[in-house]
Every structure is written in C-alpha cells, then in structure tokens.
Protein backbone atom coordinates (compact mmCIF):
# COMPACT_ATOMS: atom_id res chain seq x y z
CA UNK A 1 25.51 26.91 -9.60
CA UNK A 2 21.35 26.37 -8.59
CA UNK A 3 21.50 23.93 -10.61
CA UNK A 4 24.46 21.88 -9.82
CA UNK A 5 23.56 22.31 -6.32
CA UNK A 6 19.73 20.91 -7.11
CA UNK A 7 21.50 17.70 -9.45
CA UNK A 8 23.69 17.06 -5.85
CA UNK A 9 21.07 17.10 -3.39
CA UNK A 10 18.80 15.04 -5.76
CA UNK A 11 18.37 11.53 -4.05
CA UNK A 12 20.25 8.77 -6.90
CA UNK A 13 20.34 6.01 -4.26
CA UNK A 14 16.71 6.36 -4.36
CA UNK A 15 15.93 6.77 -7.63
CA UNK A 16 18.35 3.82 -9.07
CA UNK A 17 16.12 1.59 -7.12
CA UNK A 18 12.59 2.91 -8.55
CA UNK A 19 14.71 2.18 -11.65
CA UNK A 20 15.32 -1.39 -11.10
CA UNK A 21 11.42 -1.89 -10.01
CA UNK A 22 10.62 -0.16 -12.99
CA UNK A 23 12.57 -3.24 -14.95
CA UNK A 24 10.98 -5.39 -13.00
CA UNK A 25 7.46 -4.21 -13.48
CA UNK A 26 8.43 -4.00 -17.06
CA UNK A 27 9.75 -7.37 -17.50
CA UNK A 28 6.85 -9.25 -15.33
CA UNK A 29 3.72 -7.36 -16.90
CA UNK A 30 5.05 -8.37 -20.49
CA UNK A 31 5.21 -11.39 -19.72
CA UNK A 32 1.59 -11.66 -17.81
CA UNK A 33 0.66 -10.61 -21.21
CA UNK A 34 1.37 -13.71 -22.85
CA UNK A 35 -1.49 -15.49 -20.80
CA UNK A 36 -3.97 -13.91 -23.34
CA UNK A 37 -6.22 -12.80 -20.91
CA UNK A 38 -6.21 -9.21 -22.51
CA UNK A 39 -5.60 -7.93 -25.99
CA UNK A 40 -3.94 -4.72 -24.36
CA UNK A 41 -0.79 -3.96 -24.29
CA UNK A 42 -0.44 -2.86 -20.55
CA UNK A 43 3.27 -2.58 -20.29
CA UNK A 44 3.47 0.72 -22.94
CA UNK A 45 0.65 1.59 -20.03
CA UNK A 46 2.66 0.90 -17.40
CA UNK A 47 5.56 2.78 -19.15
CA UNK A 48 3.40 6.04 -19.38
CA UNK A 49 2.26 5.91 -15.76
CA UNK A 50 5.57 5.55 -14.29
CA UNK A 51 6.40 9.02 -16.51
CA UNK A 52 3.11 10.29 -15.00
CA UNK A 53 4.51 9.21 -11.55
CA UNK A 54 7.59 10.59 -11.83
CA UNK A 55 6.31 13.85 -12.83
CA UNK A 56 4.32 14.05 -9.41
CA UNK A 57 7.37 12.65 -7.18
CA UNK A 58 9.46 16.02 -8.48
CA UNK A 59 6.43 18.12 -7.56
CA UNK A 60 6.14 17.15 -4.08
CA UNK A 61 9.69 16.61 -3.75
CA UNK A 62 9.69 20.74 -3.84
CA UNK A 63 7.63 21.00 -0.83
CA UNK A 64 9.59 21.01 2.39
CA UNK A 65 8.21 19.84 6.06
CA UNK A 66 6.69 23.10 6.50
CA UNK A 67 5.18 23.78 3.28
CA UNK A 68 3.54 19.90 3.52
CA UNK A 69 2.55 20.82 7.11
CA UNK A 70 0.69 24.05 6.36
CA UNK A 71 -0.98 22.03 3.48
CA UNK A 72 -1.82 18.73 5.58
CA UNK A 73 -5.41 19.80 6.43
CA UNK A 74 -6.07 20.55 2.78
CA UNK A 75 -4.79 18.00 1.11
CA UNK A 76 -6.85 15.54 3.76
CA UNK A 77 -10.01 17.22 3.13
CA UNK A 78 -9.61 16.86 -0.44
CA UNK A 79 -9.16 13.47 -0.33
CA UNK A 80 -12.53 12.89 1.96
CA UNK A 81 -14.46 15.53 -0.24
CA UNK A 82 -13.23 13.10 -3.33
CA UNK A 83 -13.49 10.01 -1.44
CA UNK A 84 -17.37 11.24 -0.23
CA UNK A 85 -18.17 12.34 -4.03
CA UNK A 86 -17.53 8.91 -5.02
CA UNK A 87 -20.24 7.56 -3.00
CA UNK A 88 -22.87 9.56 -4.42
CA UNK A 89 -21.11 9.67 -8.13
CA UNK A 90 -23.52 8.74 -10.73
CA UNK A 91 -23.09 5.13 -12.37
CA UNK A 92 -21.60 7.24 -15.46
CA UNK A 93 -18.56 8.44 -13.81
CA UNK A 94 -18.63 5.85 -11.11
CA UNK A 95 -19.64 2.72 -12.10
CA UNK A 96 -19.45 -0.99 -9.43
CA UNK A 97 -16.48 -3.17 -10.46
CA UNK A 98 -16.60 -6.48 -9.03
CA UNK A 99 -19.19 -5.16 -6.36
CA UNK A 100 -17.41 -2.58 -5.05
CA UNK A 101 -17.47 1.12 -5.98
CA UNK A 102 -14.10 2.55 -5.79
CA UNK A 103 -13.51 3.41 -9.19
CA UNK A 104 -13.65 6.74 -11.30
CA UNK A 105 -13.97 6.13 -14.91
CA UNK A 106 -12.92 9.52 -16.58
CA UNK A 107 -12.55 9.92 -20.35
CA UNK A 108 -9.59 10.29 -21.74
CA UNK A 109 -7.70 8.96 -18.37
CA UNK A 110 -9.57 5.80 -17.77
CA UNK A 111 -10.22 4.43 -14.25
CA UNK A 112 -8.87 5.87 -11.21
CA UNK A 113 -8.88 4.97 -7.47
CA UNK A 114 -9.10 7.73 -5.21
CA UNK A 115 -8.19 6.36 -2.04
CA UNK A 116 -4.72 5.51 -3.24
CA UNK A 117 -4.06 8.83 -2.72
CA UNK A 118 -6.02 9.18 0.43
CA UNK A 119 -3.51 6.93 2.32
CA UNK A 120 -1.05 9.28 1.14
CA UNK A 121 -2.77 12.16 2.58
CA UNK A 122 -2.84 10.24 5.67
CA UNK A 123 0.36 9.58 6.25
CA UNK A 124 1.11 13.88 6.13
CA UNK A 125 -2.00 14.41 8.36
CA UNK A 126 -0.67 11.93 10.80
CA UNK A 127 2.38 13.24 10.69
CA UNK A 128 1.03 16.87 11.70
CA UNK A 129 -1.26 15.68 14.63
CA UNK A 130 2.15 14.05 15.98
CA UNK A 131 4.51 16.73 15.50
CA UNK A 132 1.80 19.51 16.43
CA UNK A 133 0.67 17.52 19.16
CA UNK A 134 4.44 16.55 20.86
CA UNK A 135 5.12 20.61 20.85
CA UNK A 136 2.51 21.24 22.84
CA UNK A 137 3.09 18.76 25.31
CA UNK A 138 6.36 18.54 26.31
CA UNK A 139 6.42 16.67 29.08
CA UNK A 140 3.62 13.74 28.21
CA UNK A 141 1.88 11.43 31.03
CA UNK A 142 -1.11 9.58 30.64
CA UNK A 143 -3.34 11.75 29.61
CA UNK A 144 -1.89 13.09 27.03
CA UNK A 145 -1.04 9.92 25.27
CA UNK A 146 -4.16 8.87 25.39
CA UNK A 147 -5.31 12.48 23.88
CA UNK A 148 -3.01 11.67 20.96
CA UNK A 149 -3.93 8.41 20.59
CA UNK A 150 -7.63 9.70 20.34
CA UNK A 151 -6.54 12.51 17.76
CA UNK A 152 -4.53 10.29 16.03
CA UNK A 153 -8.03 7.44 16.06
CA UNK A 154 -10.55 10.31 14.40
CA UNK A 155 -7.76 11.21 12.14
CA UNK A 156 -7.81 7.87 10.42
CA UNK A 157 -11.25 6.97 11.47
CA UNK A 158 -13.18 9.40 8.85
CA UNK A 159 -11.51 8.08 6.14
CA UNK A 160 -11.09 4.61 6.69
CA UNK A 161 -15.12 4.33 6.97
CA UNK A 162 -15.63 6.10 3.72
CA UNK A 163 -13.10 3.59 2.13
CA UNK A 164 -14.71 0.64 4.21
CA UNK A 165 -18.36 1.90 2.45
CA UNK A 166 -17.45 1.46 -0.97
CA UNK A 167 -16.42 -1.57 0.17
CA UNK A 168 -12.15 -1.62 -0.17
CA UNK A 169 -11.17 -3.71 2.42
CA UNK A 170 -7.90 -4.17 1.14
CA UNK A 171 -7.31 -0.38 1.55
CA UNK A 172 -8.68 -0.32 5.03
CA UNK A 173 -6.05 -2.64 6.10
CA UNK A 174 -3.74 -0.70 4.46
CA UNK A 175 -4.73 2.38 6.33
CA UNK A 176 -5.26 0.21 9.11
CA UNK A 177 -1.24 -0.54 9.20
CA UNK A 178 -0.01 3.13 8.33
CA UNK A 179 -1.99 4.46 11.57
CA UNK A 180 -0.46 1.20 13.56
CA UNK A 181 3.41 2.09 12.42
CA UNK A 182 2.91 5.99 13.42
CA UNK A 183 1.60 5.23 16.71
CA UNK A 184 4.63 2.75 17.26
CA UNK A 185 6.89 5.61 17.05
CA UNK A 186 4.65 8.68 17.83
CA UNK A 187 6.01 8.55 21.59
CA UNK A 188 3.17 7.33 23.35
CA UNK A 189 3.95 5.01 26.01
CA UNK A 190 4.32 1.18 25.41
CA UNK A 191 2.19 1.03 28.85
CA UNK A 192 -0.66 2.21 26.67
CA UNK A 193 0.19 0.43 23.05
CA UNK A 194 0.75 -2.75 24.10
CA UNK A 195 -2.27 -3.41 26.19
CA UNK A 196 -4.74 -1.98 23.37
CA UNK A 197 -2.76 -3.96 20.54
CA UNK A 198 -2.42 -6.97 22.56
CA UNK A 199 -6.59 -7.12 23.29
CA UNK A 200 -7.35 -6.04 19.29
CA UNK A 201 -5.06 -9.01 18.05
CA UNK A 202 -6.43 -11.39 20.49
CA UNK A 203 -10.34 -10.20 19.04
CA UNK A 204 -8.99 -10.51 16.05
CA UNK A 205 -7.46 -14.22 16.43
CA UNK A 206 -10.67 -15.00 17.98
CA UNK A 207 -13.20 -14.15 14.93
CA UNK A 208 -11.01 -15.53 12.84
CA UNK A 209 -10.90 -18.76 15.14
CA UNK A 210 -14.77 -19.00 15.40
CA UNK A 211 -15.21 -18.20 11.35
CA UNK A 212 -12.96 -21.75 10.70
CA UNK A 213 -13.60 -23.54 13.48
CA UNK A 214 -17.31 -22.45 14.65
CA UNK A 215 -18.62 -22.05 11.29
CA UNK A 216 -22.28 -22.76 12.08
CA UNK A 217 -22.39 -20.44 15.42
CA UNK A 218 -20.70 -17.84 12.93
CA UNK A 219 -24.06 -18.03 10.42
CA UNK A 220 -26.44 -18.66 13.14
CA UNK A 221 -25.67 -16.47 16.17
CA UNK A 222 -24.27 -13.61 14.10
CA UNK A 223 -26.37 -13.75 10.97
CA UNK A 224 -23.21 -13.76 8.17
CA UNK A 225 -24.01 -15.60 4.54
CA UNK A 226 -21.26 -18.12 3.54
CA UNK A 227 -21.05 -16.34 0.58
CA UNK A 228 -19.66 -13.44 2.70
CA UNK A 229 -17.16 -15.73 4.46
CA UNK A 230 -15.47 -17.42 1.28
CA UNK A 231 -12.53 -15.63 1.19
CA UNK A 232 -11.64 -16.93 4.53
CA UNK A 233 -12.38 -20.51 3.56
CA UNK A 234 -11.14 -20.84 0.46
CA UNK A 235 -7.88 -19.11 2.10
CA UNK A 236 -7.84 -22.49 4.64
CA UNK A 237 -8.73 -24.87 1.85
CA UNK A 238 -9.18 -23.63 -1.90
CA UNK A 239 -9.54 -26.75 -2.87
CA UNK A 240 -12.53 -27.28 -1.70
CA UNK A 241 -13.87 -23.84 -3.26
CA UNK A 242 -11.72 -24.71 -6.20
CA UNK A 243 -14.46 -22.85 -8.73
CA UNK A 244 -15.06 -20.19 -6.95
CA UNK A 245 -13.05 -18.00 -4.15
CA UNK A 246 -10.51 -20.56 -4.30
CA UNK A 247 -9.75 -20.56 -8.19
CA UNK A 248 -7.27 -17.69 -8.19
CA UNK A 249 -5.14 -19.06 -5.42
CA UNK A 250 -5.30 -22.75 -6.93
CA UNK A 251 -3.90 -20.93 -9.94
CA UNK A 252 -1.03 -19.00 -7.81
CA UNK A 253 -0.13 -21.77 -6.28
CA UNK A 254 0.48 -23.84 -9.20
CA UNK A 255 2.25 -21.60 -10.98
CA UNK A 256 4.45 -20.58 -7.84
CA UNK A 257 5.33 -24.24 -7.73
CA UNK A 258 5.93 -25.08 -11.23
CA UNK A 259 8.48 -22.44 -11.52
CA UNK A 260 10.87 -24.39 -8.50
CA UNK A 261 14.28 -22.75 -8.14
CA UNK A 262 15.18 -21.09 -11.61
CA UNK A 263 11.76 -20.81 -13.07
CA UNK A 264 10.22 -21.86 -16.85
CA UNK A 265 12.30 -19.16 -18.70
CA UNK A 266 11.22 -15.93 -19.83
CA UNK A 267 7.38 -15.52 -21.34
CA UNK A 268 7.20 -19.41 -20.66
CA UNK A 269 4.60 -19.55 -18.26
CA UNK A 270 2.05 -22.23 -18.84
CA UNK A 271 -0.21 -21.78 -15.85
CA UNK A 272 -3.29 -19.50 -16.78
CA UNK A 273 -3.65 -16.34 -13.91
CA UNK A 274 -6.58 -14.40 -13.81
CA UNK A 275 -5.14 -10.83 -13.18
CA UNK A 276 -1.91 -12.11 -13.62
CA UNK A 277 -0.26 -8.20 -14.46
CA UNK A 278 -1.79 -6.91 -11.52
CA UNK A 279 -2.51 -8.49 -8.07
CA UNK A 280 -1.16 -11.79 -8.56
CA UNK A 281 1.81 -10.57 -10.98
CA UNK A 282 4.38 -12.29 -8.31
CA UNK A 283 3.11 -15.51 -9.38
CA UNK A 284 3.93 -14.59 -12.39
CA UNK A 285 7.38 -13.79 -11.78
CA UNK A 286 7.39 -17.29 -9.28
CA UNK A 287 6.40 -19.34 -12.08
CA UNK A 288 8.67 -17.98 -15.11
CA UNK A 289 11.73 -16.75 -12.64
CA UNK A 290 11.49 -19.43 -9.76
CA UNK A 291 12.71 -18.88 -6.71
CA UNK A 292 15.56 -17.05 -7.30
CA UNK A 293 13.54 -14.63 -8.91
CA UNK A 294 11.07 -14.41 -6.16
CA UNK A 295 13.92 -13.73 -3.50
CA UNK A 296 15.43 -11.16 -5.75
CA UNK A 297 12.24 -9.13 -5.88
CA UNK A 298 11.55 -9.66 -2.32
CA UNK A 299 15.31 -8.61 -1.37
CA UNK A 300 14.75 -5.46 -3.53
CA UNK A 301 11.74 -4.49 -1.49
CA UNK A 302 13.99 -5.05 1.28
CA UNK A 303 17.01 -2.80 0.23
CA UNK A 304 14.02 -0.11 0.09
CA UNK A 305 12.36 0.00 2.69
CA UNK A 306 16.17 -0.09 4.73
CA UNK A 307 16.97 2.97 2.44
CA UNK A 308 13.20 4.00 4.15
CA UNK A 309 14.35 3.06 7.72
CA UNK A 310 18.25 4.92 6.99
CA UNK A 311 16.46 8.24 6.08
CA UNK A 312 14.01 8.42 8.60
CA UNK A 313 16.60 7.64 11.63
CA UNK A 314 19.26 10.25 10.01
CA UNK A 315 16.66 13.37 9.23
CA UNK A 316 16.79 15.76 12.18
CA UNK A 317 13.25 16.85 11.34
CA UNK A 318 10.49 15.21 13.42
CA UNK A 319 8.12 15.36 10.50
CA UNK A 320 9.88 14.51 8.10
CA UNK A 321 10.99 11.07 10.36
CA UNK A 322 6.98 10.86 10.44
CA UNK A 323 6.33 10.76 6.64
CA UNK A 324 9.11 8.12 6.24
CA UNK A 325 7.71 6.09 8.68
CA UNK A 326 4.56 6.41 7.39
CA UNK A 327 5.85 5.30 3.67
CA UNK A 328 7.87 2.41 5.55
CA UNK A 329 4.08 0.80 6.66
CA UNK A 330 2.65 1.76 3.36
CA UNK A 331 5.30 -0.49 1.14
CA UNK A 332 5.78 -3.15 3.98
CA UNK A 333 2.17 -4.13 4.25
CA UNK A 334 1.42 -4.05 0.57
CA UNK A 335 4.46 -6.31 0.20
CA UNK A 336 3.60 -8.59 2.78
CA UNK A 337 -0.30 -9.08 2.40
CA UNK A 338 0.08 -8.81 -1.90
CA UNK A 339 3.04 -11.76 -2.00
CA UNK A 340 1.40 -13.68 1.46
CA UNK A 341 -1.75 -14.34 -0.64
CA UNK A 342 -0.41 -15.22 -3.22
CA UNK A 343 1.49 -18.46 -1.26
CA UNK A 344 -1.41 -18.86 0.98
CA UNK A 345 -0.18 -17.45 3.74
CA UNK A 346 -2.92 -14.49 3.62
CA UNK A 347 -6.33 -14.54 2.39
CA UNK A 348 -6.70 -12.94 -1.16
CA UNK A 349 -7.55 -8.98 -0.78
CA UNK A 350 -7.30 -6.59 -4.01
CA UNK A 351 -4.07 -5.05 -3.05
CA UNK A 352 -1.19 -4.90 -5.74
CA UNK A 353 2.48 -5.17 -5.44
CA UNK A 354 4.16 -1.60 -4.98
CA UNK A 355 5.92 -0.68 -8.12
CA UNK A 356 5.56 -4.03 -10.04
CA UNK A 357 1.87 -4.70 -10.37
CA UNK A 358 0.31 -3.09 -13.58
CA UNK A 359 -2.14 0.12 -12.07
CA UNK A 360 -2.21 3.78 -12.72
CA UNK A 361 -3.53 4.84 -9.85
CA UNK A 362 -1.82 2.47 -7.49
CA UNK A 363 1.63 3.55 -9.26
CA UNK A 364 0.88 7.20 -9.01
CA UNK A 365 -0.09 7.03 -5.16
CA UNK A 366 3.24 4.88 -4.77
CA UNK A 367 5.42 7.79 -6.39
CA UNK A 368 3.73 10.52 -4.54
CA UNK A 369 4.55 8.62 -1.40
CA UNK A 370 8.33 8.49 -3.01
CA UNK A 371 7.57 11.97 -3.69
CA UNK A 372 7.62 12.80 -0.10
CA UNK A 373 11.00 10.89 0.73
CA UNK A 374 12.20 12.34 -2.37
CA UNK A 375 11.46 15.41 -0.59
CA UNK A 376 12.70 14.88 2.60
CA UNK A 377 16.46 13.76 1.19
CA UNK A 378 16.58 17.11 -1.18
CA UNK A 379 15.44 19.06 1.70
CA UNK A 380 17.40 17.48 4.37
CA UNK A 381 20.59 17.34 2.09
CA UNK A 382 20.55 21.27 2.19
CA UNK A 383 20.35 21.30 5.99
CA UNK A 384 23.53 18.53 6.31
CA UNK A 385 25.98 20.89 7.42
CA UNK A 386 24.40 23.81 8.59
CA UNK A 387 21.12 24.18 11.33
CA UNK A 388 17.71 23.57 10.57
C-alpha cells in the first residue's frame, strides 16, 4: 500500500514534460552532430546524464521543507568550500578553458562545473533566510525589510564573487536573477524594491549607454581594453567584428534565418555553429525546425515554468513556495538570456538552454533544481487533505 501511495503522490505532470525536453535535447544534439565539429557522440552522453539526473531528482525529492531547511547551511557551505577549492585547484584538476577557470576535470567523470550546483544551493539558503527571517518578525516595518534585504544581499554576495573570480559571468547573472525573483516575493515592501531596482537598472542602462555610445571616454576615463568590451560591440554590430566576437552570432543568425517557418528538414542544416550542441543548440533547432519549431520549444518552456508558477501558488508551505520561486528565475533567465543571444537580442554569455543544451553538469544542476519541485509536489500531495 507504501508503495501505491508513493506511485500516486509521484508528480507525472512534471515528469511527462522533462520527458518531452528530453526528446528534444535528444533530437537537436544529434543533429548538431552532423556539423562535424566533434567526432563524439554527445547524444549517448546526453542520454547517460539525464539517467544521472534523474537519479539525483528522486534523492532530493525525499527531503521535505524541513529536512532541506535543517540542511540549507550545509549544503551552502559546501558549495563555497568547492567553489573556493577551485580557485586554488592545481592546473591538473583545474585547468583555464577559454580563460576562465570554472572547470573540474576529474578522471573517469570528465569536466564538471561547480557553481551549477551552487545556484541550487542558493535558491534553499534563500529560501531559509526568508522563511526564518518572516517568523521572527511578524509584523515587518522598515527596518526590518531592509534587515532582510541585507541578509538576503550577504547571502548571495559570497558566492556570486567567488563565481565572478573565476570569471563566470554568465552564472553571476544567473545568480544575479534568482536573488532578484526571491526578493520580489519575500514580502518586503515595494516602497523599498522599487526605488533600489529602479536606480540599479538606470546605472545599468547608463554603462551600457556610455560603452556604445561614449566609447572613447569608456577606454580613456575608466581605463577598459576594447578587447574587454567586444562582446558588447559585436552584440550592436557583429558584422563589423565578423572574425572575432561577432563570428558566433553571424553564424546564429544565419542559420536562424535560413530555417524561415518550417525549417531545412531534419539533420539538414547547412550553416556551420561553433558549439552548436550546447549554447547555441536553439539555432540549431531554428535552422533545421524553423519557426514552428522554435515556438514549440519556447511554448514548452512556457507550459513549465506555469506548472512552476501553479505549484508554488497552491503549496501551503512558505518554503516550499520559496524554492519554486527560486527554480521559476533559474529556468526563466536561462531561457531568456540563452535564446535572446542567440537572435541578437542579448549579448552572447556561456549560458546553455535548460534541458536541451548538451552539458553534464548544467543537466544535473537543472534536475536537482526539479529535484526540489519534485519534492515539494510528493510532499505537499501527502498534506492535500489533512494539516500540515
């Protein structure tokens, strides 16, 4: 009867659409491979990491709120102890790829990316300094808004500058956007968020401004190379950086465009893609599926992260509405910045598509984040009808 009542409370819904990315990804990285860039055969690869992934989503599914509460702390050091070792990690274990040193290279496993699973961890710890935080004060003013706000800043602060020192800026602005969706809905008052948000976009719009438009008082005044910079202006015109930062998103757009509504056909992709099974496998799909195969993608993503939203509003546990909404940022800004750069409506940053780009450790972080709403629908499930 365990049993039967375990099968029931198991989330389907969920996992029939982790099945259908898993097509996807399946589908789209065999045909990347056709491009000849590598001899590998990635998608048998891809295959065995979703196995690996799915193994860790039923072991944290176990855990319930309290269980991932008492653990929080340790999981979070764990991942700055890890993410700190792989500063000082010898070139052996640890080597630079593409100038930045973010990378374990273990025998027997290959390479793995440890702050994939710090953003995890991040999401649980945030989580606890919310919940934790909201029972002790009750009845919140000012004060104590802004004393969350500041717990919730060093929380994601310690991390993000370890991540920012390898350099990963792709995973800063990932962490960047989980901390910015938790303090949406943490409870502190728009009086507060709005003003700080408001003034950081505005900086924001502003160096990015002076970097296009001011490019000289950018070098001169503040000293940056225009090496340093090319991302940014091969982003506003690749063309003119066509062989160098530019080449990649040249190559996206092209094949984007070639495949117009229905696409070239199945493993008939003629445009060459650098990395075409992992960051820029939407291009991929763009080219070979068109556009209807973009918007199908994109409308999966969607249908998830609504699942995401669904479970988060329905749970009667504060924490666990915390880890959902944590999961929600995750997906939604690795969607948004991975398929913006590759139409040029984002500058290029190393961060894959959840699910469908080809990555162990990307795909393993991913599923323990499903791990945790996996979690929070067995766990909730078993509270439906009775008090928690």
């Amino acid at each position: 009867m365990g049993n039967n009542n375990n099968v029931s409370r198991f989330d389907w819904n969920l996992a029939f659409i982790l099945f259908l990315f898993f097509c996807v990804s399946c589908t789209a990285i065999y045909s990347a491979q056709h491009l000849g860039q590598y001899d590998e055969n990635f998608v048998v690869k891809q295959i065995v990491w979703y196995i690996v992934g799915a193994a860790i989503a039923g072991g944290v599914m176990l855990l319930d709120s309290d269980q991932l509460q008492k653990l929080s702390w340790y999981m979070y050091g764990l991942g700055l102890l890890i993410l700190t070792f792989l500063i000082v990690a010898p070139d052996s274990i640890a080597h630079e790829v593409n100038g930045a040193k973010s990378w374990f290279q273990l025998p027997g496993i290959g390479s793995l990316q440890p702050s994939e699973f710090m953003k995890v961890f991040l999401i649980i710890a945030l989580s606890n300094v919310i919940v934790k935080h909201n029972e002790k004060y009750r009845i919140r003013s000012f004060r104590e808004d802004i004393l969350l706000l500041f717990k919730l800043g060093l929380t994601l602060l310690v991390p993000w500058l370890l991540v920012m020192q390898q350099p990963d800026l792709g995973t800063g602005l990932v962490m960047i956007a989980i901390f910015t969706g938790m303090v949406f809905v943490s409870g502190i008052s728009w009086k507060i968020i709005v003003p700080i948000f408001s003034s950081i976009a505005a900086l924001g719009v502003g160096i990015l401004s002076l970097v296009v438009y001011f490019p000289s008082f950018v070098k001169n005044v503040l000293g940056l190379k225009t090496y340093q910079l090319g991302r940014i202006y091969s982003w506003v015109d690749p063309y003119n950086y066509s062989g160098s930062d530019g080449y990649h998103l040249i190559k996206s757009l092209n094949a984007i465009g070639s495949g117009m509504v229905s696409g070239r056909g199945f493993t008939k992709g003629m445009v060459y893609l650098p990395e075409g099974h992992t960051d820029f496998i939407f291009a991929v799909i763009g080219e070979e599926f068109g556009f209807i195969g973009g918007s199908v993608v994109i409308s999966l993503f969607f249908v998830l992260v609504y699942y995401l939203i669904k479970l988060g509003l329905e749970t009667r546990n504060e924490f666990n509405s915390y880890l959902c909404t944590g999961v929600i940022a995750l997906v939604s800004f690795h969607v948004f910045q991975n398929i913006g750069m590759t139409i040029q409506v984002l500058p290029i940053t190393g961060i894959p598509l959840p699910f469908v780009s080809y990555g162990g450790s990307s795909l393993m972080g991913n599923m323990f984040a499903m791990g945790l709403i996996f979690g929070v629908s067995f766990h909730y499930k078993r509270y439906m009808f009775g008090s928690e």
